[in-house]
PDB file of N, CA and C in Angstrom:
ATOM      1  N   UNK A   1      48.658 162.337  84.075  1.00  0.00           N
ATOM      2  CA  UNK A   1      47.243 162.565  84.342  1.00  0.00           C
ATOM      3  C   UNK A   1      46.618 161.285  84.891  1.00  0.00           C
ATOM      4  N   UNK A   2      46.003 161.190  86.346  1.00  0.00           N
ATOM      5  CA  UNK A   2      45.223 160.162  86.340  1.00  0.00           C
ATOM      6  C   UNK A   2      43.906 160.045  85.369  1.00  0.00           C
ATOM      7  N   UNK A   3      43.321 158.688  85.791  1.00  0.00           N
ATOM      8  CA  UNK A   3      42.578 158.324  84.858  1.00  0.00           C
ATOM      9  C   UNK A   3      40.930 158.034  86.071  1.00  0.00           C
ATOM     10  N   UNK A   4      39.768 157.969  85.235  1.00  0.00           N
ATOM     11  CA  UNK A   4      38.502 157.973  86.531  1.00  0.00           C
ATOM     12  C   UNK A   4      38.620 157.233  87.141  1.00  0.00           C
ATOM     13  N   UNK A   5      39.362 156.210  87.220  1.00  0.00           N
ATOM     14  CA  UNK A   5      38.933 155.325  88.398  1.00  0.00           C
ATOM     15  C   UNK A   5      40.097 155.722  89.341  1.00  0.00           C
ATOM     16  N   UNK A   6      40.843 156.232  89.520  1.00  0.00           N
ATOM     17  CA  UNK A   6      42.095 157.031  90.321  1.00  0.00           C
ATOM     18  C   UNK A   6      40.858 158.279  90.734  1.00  0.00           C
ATOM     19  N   UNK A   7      40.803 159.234  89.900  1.00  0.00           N
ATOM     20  CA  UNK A   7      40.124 160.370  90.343  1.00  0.00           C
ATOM     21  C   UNK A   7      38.581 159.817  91.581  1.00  0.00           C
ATOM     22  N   UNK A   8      38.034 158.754  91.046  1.00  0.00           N
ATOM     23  CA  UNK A   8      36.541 158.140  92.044  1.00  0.00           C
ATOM     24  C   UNK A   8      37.471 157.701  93.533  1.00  0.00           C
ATOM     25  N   UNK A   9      38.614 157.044  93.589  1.00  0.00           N
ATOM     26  CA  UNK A   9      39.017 156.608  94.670  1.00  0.00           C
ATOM     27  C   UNK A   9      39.621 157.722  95.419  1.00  0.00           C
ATOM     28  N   UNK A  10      40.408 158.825  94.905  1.00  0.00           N
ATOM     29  CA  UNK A  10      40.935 159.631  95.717  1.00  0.00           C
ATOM     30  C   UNK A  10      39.582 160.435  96.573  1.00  0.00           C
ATOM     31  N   UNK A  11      38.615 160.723  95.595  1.00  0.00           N
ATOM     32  CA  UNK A  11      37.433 161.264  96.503  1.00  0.00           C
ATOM     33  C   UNK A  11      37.103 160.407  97.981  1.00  0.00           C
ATOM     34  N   UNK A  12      36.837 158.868  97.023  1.00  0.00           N
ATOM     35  CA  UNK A  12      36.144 158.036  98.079  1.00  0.00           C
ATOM     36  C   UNK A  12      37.423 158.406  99.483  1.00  0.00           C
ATOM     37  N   UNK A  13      38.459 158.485  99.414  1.00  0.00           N
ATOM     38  CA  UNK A  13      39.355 157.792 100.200  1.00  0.00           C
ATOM     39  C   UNK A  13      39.349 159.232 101.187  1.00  0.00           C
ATOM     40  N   UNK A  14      39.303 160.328 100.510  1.00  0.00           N
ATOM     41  CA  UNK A  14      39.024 161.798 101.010  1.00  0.00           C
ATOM     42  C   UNK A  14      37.924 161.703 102.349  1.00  0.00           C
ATOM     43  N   UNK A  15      37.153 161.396 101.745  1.00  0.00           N
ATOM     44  CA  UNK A  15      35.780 161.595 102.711  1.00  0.00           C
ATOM     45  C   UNK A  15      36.138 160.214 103.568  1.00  0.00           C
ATOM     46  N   UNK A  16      36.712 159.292 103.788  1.00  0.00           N
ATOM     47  CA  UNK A  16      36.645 157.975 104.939  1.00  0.00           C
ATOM     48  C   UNK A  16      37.890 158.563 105.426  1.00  0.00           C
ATOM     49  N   UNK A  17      38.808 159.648 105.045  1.00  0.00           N
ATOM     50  CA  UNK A  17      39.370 159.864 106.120  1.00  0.00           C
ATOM     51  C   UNK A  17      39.073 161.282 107.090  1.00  0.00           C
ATOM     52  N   UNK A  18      37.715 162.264 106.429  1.00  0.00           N
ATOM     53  CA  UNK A  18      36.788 163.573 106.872  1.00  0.00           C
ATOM     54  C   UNK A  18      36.431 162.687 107.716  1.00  0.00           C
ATOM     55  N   UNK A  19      35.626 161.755 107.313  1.00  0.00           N
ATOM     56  CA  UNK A  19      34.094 161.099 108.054  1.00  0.00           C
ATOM     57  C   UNK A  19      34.520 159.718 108.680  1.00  0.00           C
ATOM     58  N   UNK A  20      35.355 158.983 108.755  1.00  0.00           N
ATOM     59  CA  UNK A  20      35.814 157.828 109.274  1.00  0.00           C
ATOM     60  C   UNK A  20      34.795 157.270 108.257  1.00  0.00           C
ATOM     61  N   UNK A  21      34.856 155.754 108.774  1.00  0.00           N
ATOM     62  CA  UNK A  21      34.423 154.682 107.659  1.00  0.00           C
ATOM     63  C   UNK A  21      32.700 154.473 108.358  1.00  0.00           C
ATOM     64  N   UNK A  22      32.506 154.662 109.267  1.00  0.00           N
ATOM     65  CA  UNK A  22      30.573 154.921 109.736  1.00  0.00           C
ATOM     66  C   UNK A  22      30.454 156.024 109.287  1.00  0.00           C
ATOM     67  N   UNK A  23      30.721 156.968 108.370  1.00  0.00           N
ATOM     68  CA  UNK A  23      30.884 158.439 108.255  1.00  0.00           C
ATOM     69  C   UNK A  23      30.300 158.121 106.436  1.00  0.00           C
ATOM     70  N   UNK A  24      30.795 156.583 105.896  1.00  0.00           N
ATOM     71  CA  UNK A  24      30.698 156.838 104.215  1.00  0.00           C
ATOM     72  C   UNK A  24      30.053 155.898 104.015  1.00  0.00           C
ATOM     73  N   UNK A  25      28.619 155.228 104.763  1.00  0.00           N
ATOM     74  CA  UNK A  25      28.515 154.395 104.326  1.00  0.00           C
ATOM     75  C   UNK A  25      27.713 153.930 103.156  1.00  0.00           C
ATOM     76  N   UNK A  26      27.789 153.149 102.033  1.00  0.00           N
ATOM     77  CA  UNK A  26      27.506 152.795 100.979  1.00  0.00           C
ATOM     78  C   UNK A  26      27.413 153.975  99.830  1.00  0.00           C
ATOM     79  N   UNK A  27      28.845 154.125 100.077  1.00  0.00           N
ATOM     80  CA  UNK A  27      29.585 155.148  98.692  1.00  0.00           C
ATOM     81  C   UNK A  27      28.927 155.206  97.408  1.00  0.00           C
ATOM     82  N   UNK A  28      28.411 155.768  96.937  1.00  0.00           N
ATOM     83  CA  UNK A  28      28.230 155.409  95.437  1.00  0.00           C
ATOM     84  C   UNK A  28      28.827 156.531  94.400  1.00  0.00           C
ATOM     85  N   UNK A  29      28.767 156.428  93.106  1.00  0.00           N
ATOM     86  CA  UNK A  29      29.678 157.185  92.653  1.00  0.00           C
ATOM     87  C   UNK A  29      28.874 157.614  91.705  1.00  0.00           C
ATOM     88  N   UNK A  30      28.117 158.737  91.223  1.00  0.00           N
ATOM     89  CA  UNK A  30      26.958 159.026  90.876  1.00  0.00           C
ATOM     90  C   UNK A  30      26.913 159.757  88.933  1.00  0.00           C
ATOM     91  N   UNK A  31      28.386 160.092  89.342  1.00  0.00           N
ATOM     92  CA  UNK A  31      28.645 160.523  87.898  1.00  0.00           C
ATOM     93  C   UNK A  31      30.272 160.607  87.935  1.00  0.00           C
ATOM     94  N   UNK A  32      31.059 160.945  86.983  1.00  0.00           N
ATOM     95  CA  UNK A  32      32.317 161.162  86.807  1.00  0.00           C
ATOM     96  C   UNK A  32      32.698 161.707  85.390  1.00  0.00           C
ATOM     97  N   UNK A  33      33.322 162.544  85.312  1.00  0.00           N
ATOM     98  CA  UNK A  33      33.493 163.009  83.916  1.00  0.00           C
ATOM     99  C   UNK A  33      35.114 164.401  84.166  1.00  0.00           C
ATOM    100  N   UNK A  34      35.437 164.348  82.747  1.00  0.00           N
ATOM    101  CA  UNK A  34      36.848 165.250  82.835  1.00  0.00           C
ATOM    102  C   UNK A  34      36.724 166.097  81.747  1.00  0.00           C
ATOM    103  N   UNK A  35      36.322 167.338  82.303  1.00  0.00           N
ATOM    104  CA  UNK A  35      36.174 168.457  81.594  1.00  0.00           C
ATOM    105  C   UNK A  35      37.433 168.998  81.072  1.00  0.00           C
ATOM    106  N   UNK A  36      37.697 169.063  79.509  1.00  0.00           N
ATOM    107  CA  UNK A  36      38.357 169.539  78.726  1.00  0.00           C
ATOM    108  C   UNK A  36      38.744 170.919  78.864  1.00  0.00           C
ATOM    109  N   UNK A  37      38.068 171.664  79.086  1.00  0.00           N
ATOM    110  CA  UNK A  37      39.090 172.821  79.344  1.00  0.00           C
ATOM    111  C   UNK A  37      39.361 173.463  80.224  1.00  0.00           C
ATOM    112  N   UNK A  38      39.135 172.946  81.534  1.00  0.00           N
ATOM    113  CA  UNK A  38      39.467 173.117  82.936  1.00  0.00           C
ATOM    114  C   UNK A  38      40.462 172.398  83.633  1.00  0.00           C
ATOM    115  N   UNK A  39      40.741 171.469  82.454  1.00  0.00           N
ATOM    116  CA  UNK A  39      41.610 170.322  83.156  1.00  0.00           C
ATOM    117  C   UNK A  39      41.297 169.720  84.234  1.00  0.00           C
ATOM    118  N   UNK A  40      39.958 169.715  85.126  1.00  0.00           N
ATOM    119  CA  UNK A  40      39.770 169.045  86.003  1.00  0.00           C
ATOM    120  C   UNK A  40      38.560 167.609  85.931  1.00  0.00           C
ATOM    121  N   UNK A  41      38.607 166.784  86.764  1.00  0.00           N
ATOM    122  CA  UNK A  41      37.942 165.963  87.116  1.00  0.00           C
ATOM    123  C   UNK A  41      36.738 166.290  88.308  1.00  0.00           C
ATOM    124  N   UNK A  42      35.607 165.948  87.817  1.00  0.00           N
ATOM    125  CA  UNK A  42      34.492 166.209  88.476  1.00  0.00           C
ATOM    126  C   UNK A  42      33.685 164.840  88.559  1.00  0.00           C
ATOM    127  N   UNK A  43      33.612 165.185  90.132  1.00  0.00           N
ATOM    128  CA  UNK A  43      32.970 163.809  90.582  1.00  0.00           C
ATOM    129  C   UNK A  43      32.234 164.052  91.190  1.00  0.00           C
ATOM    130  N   UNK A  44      30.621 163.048  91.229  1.00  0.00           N
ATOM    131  CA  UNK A  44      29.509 163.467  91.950  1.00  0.00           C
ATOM    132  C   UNK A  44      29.590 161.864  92.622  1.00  0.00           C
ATOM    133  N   UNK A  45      29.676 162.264  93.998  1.00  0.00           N
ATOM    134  CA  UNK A  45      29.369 160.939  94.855  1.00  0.00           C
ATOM    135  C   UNK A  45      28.220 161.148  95.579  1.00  0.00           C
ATOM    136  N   UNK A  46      27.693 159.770  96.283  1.00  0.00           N
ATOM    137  CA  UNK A  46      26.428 159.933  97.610  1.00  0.00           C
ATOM    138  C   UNK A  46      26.778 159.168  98.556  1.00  0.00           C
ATOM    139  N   UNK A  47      26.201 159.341  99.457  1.00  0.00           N
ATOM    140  CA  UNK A  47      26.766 158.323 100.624  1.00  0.00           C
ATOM    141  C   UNK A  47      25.633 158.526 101.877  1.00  0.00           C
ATOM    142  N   UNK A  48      25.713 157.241 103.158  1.00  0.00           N
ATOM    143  CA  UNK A  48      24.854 157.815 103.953  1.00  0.00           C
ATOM    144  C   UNK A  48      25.738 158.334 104.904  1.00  0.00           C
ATOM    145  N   UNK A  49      25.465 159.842 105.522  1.00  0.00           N
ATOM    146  CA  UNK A  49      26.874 160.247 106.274  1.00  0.00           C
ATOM    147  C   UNK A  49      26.221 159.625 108.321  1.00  0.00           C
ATOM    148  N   UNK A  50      25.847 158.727 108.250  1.00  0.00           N
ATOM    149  CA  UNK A  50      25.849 158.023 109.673  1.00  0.00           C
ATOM    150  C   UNK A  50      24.921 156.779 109.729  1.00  0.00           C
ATOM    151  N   UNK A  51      25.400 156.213 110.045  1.00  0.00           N
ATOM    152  CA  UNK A  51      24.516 155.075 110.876  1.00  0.00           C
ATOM    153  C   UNK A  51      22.686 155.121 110.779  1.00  0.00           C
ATOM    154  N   UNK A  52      22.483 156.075 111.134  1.00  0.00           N
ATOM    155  CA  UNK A  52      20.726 156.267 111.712  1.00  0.00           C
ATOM    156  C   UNK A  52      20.593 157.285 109.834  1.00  0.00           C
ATOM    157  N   UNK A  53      21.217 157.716 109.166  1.00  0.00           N
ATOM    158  CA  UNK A  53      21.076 158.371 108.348  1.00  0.00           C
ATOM    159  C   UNK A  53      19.935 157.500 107.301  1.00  0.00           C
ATOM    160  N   UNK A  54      18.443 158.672 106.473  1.00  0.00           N
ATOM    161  CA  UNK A  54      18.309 158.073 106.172  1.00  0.00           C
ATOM    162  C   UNK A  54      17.952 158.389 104.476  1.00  0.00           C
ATOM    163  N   UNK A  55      18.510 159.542 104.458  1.00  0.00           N
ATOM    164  CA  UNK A  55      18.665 159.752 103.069  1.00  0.00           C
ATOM    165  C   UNK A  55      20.263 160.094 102.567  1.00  0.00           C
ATOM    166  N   UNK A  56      20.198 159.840 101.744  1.00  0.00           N
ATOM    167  CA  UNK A  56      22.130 159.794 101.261  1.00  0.00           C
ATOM    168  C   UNK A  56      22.206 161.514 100.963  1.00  0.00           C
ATOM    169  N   UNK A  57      23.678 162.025 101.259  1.00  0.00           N
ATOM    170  CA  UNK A  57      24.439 162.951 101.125  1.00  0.00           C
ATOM    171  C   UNK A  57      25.085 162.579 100.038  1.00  0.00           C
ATOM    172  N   UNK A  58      25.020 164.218  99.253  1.00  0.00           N
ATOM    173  CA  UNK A  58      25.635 164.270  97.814  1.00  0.00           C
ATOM    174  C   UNK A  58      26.031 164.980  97.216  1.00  0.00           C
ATOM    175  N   UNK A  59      27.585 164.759  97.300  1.00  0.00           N
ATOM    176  CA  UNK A  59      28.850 165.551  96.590  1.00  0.00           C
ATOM    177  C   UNK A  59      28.915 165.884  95.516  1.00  0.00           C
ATOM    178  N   UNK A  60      29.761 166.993  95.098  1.00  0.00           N
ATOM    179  CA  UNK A  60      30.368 167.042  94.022  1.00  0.00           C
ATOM    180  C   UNK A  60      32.275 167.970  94.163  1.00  0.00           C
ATOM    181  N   UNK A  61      33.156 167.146  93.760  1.00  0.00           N
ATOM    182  CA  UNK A  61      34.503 167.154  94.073  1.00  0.00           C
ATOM    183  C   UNK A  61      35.045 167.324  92.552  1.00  0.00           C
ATOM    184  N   UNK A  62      35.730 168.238  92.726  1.00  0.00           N
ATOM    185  CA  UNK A  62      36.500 168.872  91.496  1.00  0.00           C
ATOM    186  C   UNK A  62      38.111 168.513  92.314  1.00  0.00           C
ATOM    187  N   UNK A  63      38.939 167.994  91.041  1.00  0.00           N
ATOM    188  CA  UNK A  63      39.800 167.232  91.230  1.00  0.00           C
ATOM    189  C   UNK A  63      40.820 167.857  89.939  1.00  0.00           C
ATOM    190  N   UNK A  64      42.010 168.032  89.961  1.00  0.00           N
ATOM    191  CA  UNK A  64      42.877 168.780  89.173  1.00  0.00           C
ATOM    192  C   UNK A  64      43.249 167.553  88.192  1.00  0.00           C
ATOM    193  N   UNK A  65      43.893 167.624  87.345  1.00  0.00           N
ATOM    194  CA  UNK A  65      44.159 166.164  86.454  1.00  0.00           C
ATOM    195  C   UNK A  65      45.314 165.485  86.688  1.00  0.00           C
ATOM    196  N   UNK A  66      46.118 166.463  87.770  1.00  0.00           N
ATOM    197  CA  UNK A  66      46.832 165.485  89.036  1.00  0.00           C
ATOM    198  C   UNK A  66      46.270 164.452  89.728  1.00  0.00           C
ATOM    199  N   UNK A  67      45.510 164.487  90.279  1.00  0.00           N
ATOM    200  CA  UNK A  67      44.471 164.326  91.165  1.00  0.00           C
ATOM    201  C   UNK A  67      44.417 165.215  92.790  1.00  0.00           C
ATOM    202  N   UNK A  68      45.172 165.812  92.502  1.00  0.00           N
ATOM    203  CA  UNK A  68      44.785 167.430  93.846  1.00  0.00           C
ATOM    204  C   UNK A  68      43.471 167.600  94.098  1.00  0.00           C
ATOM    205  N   UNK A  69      42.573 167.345  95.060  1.00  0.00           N
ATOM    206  CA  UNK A  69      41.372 168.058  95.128  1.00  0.00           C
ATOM    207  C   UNK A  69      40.811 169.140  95.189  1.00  0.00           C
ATOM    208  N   UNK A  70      40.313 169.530  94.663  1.00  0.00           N
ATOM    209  CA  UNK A  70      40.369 171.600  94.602  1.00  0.00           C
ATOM    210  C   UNK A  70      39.101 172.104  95.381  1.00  0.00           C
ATOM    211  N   UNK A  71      38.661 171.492  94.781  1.00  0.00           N
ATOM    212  CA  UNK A  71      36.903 172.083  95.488  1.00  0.00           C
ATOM    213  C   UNK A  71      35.651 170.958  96.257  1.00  0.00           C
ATOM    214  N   UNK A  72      35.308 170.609  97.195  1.00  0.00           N
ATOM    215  CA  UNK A  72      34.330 170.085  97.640  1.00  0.00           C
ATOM    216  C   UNK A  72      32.944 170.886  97.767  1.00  0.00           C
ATOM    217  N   UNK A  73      31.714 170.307  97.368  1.00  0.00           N
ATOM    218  CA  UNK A  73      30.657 170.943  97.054  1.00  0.00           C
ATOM    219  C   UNK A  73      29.353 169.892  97.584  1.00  0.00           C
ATOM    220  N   UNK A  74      28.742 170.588  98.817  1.00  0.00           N
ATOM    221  CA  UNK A  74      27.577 169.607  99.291  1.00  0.00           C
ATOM    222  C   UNK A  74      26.375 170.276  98.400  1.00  0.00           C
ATOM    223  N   UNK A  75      25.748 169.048  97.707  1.00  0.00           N
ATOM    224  CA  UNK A  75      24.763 169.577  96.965  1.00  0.00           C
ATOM    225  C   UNK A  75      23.268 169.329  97.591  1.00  0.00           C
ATOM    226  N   UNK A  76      22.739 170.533  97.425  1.00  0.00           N
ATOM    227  CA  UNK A  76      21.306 170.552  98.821  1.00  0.00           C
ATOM    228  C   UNK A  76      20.032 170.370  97.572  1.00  0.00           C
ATOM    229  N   UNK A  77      19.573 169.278  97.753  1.00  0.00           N
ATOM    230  CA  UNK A  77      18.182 169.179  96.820  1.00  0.00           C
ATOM    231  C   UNK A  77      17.560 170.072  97.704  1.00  0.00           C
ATOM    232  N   UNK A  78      16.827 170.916  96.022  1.00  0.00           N
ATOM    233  CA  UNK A  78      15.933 172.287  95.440  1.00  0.00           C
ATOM    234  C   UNK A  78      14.632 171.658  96.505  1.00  0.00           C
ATOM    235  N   UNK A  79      13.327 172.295  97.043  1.00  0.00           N
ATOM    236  CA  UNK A  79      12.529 171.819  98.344  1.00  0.00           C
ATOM    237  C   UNK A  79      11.503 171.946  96.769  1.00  0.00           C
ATOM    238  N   UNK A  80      10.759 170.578  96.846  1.00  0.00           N
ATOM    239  CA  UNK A  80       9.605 170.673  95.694  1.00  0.00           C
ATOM    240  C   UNK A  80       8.624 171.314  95.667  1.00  0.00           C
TER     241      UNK A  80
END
């Protein structure tokens, strides 16, 4: 079983090779946690996805306790 800081890098490394490296810039890693009876790893990242971008894009990546990625999930903030 990897461990979170394996599961945060396979994401990060996922998306700089989707988006190239102007594609992720200033990664952050927003939550991380390993749900017990799913066996998976769930990771919420943000990032800015370009150059001129000026609010960050924000993931959430379900990750097997291999570290297989299973599910990618763009999360769209609710309009206030």
């Amino acid at each position: 079983m990897i461990d979170g800081r394996e599961a945060t890098q396979r994401v990060k490394d996922y998306f700089l090779t989707a988006h190239g490296e102007f594609g992720v810039l200033g990664f952050q890693v927003e939550g991380a946690s390993f749900n017990e009876t799913t066996k998976q790893w769930v990771i919420r990242s943000a990032f800015l996805a370009s150059l001129g971008a000026q609010k960050r894009t924000t993931y959430e990546v379900r990750l097997s306790e291999e570290g297989q990625i299973l599910e990618v999930k763009k999360i769209v903030p609710e309009a206030a």
